[in-house]
PDB file of N, CA and C in Angstrom:
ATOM      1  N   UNK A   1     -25.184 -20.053  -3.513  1.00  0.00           N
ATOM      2  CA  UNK A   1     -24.981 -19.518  -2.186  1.00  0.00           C
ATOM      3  C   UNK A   1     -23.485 -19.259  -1.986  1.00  0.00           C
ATOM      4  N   UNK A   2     -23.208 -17.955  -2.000  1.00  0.00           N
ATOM      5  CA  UNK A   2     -21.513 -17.239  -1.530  1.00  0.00           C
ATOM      6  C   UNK A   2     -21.046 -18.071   0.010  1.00  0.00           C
ATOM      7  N   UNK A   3     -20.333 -18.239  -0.066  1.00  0.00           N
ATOM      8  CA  UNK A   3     -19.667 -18.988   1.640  1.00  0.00           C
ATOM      9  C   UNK A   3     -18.693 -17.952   1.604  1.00  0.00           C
ATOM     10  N   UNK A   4     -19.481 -17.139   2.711  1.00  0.00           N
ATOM     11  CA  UNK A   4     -18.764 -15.721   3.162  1.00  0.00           C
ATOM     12  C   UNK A   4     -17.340 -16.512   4.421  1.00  0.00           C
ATOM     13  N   UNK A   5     -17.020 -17.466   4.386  1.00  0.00           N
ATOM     14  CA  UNK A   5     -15.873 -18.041   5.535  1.00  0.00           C
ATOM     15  C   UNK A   5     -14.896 -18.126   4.451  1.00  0.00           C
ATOM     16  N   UNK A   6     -14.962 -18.532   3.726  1.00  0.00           N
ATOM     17  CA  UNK A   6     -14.068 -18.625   2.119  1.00  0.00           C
ATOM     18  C   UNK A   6     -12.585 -17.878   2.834  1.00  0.00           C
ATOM     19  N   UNK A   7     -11.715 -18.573   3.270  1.00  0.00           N
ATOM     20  CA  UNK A   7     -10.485 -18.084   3.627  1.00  0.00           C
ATOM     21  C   UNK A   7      -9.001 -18.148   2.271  1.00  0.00           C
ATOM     22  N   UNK A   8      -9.170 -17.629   1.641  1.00  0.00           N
ATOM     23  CA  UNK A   8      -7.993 -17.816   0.226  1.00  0.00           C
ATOM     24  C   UNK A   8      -7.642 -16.618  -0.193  1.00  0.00           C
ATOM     25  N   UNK A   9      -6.977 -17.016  -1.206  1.00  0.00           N
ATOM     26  CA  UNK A   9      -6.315 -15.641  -2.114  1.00  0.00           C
ATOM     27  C   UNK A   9      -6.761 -16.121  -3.826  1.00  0.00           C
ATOM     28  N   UNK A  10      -7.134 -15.454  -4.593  1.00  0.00           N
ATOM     29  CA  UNK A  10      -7.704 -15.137  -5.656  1.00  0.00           C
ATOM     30  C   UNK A  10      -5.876 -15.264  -6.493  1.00  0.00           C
ATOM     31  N   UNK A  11      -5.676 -16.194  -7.697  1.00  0.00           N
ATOM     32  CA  UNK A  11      -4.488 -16.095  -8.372  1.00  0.00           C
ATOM     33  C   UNK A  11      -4.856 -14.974  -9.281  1.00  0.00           C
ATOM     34  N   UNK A  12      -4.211 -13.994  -9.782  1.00  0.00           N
ATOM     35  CA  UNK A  12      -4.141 -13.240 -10.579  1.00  0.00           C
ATOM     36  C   UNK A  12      -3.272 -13.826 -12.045  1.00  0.00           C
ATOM     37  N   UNK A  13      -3.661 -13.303 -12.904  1.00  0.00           N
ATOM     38  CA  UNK A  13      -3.272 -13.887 -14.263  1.00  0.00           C
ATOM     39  C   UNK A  13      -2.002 -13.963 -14.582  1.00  0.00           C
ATOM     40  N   UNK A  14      -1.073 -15.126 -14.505  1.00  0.00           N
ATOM     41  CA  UNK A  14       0.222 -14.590 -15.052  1.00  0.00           C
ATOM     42  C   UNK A  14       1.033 -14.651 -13.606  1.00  0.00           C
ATOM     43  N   UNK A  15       0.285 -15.011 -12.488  1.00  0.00           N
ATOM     44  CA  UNK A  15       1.019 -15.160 -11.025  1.00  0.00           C
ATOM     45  C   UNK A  15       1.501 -16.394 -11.062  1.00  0.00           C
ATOM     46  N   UNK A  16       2.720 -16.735 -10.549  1.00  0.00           N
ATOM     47  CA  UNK A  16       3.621 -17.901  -9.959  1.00  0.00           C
ATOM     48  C   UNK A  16       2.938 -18.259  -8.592  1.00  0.00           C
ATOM     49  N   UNK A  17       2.666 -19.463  -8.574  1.00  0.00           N
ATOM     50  CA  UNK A  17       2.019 -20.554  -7.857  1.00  0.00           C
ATOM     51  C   UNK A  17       2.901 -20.013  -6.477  1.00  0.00           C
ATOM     52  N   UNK A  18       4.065 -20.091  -6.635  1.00  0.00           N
ATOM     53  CA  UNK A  18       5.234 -19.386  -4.901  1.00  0.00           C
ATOM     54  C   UNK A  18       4.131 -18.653  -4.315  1.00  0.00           C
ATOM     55  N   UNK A  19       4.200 -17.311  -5.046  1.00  0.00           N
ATOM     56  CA  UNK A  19       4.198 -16.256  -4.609  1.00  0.00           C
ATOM     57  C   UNK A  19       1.861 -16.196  -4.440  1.00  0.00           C
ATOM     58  N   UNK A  20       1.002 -16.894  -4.710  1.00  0.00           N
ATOM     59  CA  UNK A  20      -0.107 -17.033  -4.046  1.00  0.00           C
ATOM     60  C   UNK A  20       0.176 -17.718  -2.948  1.00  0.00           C
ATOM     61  N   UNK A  21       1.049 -18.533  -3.056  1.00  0.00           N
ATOM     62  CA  UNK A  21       0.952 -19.494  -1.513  1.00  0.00           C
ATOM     63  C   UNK A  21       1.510 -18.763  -0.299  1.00  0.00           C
ATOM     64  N   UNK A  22       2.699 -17.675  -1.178  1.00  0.00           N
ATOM     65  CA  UNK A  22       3.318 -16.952  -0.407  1.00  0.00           C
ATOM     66  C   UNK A  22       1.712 -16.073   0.391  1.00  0.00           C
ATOM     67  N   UNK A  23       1.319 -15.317  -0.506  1.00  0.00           N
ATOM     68  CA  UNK A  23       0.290 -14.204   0.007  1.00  0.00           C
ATOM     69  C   UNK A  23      -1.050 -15.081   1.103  1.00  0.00           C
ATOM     70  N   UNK A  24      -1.207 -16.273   0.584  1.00  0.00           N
ATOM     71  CA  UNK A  24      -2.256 -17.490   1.181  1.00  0.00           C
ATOM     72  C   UNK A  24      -1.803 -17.424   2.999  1.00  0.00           C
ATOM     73  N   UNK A  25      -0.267 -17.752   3.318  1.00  0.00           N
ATOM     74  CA  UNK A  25       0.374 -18.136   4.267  1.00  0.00           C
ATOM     75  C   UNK A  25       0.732 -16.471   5.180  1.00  0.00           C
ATOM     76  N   UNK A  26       0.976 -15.670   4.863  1.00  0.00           N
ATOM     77  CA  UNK A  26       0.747 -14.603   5.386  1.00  0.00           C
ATOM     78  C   UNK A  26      -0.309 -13.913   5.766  1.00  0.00           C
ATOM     79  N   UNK A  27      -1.407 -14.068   4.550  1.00  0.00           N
ATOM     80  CA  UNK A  27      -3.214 -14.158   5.286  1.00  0.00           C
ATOM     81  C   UNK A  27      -3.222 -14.878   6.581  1.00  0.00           C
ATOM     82  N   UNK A  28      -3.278 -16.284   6.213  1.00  0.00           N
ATOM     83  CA  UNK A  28      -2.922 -17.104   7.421  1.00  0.00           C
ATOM     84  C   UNK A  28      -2.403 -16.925   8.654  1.00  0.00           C
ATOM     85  N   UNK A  29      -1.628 -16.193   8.581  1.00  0.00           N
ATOM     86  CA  UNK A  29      -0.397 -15.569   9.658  1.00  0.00           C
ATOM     87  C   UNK A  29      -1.322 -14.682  10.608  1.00  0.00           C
ATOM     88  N   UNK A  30      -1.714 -13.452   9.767  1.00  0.00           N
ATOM     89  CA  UNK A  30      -2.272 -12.568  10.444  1.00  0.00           C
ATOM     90  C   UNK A  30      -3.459 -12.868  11.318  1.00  0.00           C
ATOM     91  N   UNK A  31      -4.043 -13.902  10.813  1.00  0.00           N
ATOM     92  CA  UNK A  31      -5.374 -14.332  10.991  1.00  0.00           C
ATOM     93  C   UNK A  31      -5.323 -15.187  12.690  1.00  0.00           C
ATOM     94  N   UNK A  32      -3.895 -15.617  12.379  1.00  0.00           N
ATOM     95  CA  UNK A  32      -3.840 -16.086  13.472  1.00  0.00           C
ATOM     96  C   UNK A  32      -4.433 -18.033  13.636  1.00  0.00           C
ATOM     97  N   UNK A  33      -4.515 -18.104  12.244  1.00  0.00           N
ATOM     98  CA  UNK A  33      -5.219 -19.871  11.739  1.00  0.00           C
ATOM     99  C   UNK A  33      -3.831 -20.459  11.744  1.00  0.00           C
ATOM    100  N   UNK A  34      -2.502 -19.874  11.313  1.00  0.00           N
ATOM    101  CA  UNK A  34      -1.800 -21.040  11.900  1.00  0.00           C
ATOM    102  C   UNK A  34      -0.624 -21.636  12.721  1.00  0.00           C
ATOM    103  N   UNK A  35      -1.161 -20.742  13.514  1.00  0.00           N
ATOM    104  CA  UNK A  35      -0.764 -21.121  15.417  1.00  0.00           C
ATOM    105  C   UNK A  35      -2.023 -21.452  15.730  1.00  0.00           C
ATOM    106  N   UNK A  36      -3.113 -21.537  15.583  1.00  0.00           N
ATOM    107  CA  UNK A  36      -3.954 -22.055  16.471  1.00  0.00           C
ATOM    108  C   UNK A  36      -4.146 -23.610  15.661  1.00  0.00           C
ATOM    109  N   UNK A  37      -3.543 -24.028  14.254  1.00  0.00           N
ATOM    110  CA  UNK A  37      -3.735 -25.441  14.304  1.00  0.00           C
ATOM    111  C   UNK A  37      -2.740 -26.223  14.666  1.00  0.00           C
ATOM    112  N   UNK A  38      -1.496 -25.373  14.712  1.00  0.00           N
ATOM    113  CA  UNK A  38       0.124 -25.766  15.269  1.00  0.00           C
ATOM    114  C   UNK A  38      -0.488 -26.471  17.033  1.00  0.00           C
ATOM    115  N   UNK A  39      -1.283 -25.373  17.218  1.00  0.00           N
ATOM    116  CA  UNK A  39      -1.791 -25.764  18.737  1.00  0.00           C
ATOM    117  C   UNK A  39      -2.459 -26.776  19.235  1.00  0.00           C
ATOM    118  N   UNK A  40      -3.432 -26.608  18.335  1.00  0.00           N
ATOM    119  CA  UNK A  40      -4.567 -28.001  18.150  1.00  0.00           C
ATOM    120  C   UNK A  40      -4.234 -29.304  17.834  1.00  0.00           C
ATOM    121  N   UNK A  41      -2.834 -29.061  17.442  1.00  0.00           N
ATOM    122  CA  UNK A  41      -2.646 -30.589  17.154  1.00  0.00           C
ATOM    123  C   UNK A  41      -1.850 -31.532  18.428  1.00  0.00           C
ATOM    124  N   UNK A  42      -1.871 -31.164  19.151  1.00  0.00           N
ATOM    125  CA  UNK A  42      -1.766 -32.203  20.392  1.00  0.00           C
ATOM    126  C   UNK A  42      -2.419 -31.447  21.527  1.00  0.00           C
ATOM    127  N   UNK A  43      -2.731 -32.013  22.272  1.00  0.00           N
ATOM    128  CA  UNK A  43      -3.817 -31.854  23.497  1.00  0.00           C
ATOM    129  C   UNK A  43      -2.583 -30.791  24.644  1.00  0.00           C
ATOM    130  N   UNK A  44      -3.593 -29.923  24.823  1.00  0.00           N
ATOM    131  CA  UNK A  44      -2.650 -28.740  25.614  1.00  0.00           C
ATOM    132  C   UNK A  44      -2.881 -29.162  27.235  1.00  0.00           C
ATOM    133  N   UNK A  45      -2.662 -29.619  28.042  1.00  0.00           N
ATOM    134  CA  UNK A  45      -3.459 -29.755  29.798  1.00  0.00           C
ATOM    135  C   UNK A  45      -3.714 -28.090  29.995  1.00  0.00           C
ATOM    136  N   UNK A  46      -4.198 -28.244  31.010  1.00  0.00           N
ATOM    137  CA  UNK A  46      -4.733 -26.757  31.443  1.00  0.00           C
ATOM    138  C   UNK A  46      -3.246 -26.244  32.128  1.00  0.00           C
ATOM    139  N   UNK A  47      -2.553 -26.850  32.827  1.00  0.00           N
ATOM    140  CA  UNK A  47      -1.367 -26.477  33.331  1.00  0.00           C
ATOM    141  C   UNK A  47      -0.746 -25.492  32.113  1.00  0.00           C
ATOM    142  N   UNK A  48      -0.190 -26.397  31.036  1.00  0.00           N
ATOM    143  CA  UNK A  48       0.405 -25.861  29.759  1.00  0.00           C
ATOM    144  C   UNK A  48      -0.422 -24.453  29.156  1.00  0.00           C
ATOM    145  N   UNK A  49      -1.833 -24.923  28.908  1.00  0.00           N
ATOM    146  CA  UNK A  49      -2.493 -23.514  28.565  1.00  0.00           C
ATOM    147  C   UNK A  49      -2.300 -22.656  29.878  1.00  0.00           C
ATOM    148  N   UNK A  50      -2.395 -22.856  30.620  1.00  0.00           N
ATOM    149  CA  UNK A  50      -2.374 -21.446  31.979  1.00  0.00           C
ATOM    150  C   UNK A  50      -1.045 -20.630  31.503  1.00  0.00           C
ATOM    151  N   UNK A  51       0.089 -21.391  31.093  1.00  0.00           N
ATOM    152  CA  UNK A  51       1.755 -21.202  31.142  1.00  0.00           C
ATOM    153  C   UNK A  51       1.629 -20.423  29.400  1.00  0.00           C
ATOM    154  N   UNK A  52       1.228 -20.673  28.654  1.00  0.00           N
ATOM    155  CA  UNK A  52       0.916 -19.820  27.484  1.00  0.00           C
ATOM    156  C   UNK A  52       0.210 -18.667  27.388  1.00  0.00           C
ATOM    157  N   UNK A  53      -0.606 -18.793  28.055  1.00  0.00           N
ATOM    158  CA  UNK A  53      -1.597 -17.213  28.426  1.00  0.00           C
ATOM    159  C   UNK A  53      -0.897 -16.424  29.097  1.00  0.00           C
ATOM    160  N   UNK A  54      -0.098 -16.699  30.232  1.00  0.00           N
ATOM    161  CA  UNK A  54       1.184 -15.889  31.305  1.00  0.00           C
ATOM    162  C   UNK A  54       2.277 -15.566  29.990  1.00  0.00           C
ATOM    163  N   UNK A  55       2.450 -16.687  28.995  1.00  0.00           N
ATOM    164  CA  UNK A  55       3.840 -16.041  28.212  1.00  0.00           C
ATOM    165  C   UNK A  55       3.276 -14.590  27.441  1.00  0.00           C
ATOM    166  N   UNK A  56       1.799 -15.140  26.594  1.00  0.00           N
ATOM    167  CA  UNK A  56       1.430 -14.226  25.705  1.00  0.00           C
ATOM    168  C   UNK A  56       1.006 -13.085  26.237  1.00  0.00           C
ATOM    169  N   UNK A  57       0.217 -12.561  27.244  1.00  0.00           N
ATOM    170  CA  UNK A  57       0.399 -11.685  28.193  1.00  0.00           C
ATOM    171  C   UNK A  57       1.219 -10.761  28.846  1.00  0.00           C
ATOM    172  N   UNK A  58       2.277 -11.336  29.199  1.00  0.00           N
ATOM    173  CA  UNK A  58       3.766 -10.943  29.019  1.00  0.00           C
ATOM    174  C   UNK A  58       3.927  -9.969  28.115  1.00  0.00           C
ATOM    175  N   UNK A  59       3.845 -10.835  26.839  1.00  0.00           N
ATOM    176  CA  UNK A  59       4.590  -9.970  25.569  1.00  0.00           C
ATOM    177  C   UNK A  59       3.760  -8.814  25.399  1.00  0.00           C
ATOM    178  N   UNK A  60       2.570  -8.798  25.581  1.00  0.00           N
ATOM    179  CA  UNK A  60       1.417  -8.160  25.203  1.00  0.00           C
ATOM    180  C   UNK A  60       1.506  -6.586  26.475  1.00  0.00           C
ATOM    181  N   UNK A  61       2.088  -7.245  27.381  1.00  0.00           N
ATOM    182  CA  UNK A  61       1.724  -6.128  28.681  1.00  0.00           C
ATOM    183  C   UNK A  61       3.407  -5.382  28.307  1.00  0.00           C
ATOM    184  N   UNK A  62       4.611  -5.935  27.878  1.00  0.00           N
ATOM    185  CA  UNK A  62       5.441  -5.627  27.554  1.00  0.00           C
ATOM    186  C   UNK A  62       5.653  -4.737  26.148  1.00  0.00           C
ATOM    187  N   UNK A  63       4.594  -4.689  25.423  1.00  0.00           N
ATOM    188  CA  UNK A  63       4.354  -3.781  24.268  1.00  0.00           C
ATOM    189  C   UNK A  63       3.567  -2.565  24.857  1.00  0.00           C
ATOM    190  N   UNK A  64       2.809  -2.704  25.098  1.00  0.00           N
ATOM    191  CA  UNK A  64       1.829  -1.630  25.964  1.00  0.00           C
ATOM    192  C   UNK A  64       2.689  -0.426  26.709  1.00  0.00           C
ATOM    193  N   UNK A  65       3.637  -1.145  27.486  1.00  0.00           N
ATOM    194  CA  UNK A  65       4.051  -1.218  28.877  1.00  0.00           C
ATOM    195  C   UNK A  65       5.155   0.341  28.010  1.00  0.00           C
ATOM    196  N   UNK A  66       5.860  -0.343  27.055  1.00  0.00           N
ATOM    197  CA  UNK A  66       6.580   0.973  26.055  1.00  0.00           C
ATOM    198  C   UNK A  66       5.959   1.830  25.123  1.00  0.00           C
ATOM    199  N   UNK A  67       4.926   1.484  24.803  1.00  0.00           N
ATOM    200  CA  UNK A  67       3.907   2.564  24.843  1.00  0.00           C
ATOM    201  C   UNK A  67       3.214   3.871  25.124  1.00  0.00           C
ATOM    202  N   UNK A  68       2.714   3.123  25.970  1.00  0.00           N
ATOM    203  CA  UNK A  68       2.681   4.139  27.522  1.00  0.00           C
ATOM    204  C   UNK A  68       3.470   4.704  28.123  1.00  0.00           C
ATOM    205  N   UNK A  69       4.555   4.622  28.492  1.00  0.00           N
ATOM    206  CA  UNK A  69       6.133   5.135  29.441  1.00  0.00           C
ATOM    207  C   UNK A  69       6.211   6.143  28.289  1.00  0.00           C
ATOM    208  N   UNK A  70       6.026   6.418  27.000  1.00  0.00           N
ATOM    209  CA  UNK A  70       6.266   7.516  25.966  1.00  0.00           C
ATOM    210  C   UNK A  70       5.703   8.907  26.313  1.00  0.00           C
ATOM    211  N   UNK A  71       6.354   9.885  26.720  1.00  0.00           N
ATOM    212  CA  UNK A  71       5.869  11.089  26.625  1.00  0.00           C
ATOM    213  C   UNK A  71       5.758  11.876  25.800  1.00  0.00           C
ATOM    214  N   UNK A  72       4.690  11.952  24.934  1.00  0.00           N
ATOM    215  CA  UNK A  72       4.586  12.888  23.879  1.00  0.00           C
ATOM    216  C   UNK A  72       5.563  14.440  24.116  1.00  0.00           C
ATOM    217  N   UNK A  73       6.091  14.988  23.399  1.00  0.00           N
ATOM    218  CA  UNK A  73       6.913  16.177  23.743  1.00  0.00           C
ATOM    219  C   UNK A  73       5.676  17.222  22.780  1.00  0.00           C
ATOM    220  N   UNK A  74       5.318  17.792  23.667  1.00  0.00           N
ATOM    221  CA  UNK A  74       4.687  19.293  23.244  1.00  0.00           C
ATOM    222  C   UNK A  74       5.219  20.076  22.127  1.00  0.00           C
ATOM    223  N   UNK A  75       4.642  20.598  21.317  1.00  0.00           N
ATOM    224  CA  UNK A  75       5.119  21.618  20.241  1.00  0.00           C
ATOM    225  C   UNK A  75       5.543  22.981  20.628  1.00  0.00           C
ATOM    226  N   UNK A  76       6.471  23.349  20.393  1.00  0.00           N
ATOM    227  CA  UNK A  76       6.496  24.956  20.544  1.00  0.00           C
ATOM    228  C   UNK A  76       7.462  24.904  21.642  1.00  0.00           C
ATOM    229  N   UNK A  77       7.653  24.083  22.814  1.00  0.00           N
ATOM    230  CA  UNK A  77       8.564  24.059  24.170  1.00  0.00           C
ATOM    231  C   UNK A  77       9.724  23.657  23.750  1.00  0.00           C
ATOM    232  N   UNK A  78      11.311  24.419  24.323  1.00  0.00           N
ATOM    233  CA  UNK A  78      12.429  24.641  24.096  1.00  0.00           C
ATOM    234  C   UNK A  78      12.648  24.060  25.953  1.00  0.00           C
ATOM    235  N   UNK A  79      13.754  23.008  25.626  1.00  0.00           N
ATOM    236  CA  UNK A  79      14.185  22.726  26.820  1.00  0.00           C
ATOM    237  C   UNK A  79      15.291  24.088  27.366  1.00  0.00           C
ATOM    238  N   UNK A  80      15.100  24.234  28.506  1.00  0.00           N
ATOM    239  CA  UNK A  80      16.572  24.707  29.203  1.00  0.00           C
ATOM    240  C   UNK A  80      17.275  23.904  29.862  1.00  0.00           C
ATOM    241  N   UNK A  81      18.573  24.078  29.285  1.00  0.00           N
ATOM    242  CA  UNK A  81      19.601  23.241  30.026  1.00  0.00           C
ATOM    243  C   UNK A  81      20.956  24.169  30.479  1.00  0.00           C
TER     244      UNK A  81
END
């Protein structure tokens, strides 16, 4: 039976042990597994989580936020100045 959760990196032949742990920890990264055990490891109150959701939100409405304000410039149009 395959255990499709299987979270790793496959060593390739002739790879330095660094550089899988390297690729292991950047999986990790993206995945988002390790900030959420950085997190888990002491008890958050709801106060503290409310104050993390307002930070990450923030950043999140602050990416968007320049995004959006972007006006695509049309092809073919010559400003006059």
């Amino acid at each position: 039976m395959a255990n499709d959760n299987f979270r790793g990196v496959e060593m390739k032949k002739g790879e330095p042990v660094d550089r899988a742990l390297k690729r292991l920890k950047t999986k990790l990264d993206t995945e988002g597994i390790l900030e959420e055990m950085r997190r888990r490891r002491a008890f958050e109150t709801p106060t503290q989580k409310f104050q993390r959701k307002l930070r990450t939100a923030s950043k999140r409405n602050k990416v968007r936020w320049q995004y959006s304000s972007r006006t695509p410039e049309k092809e073919g149009e010559t400003s006059e100045d």
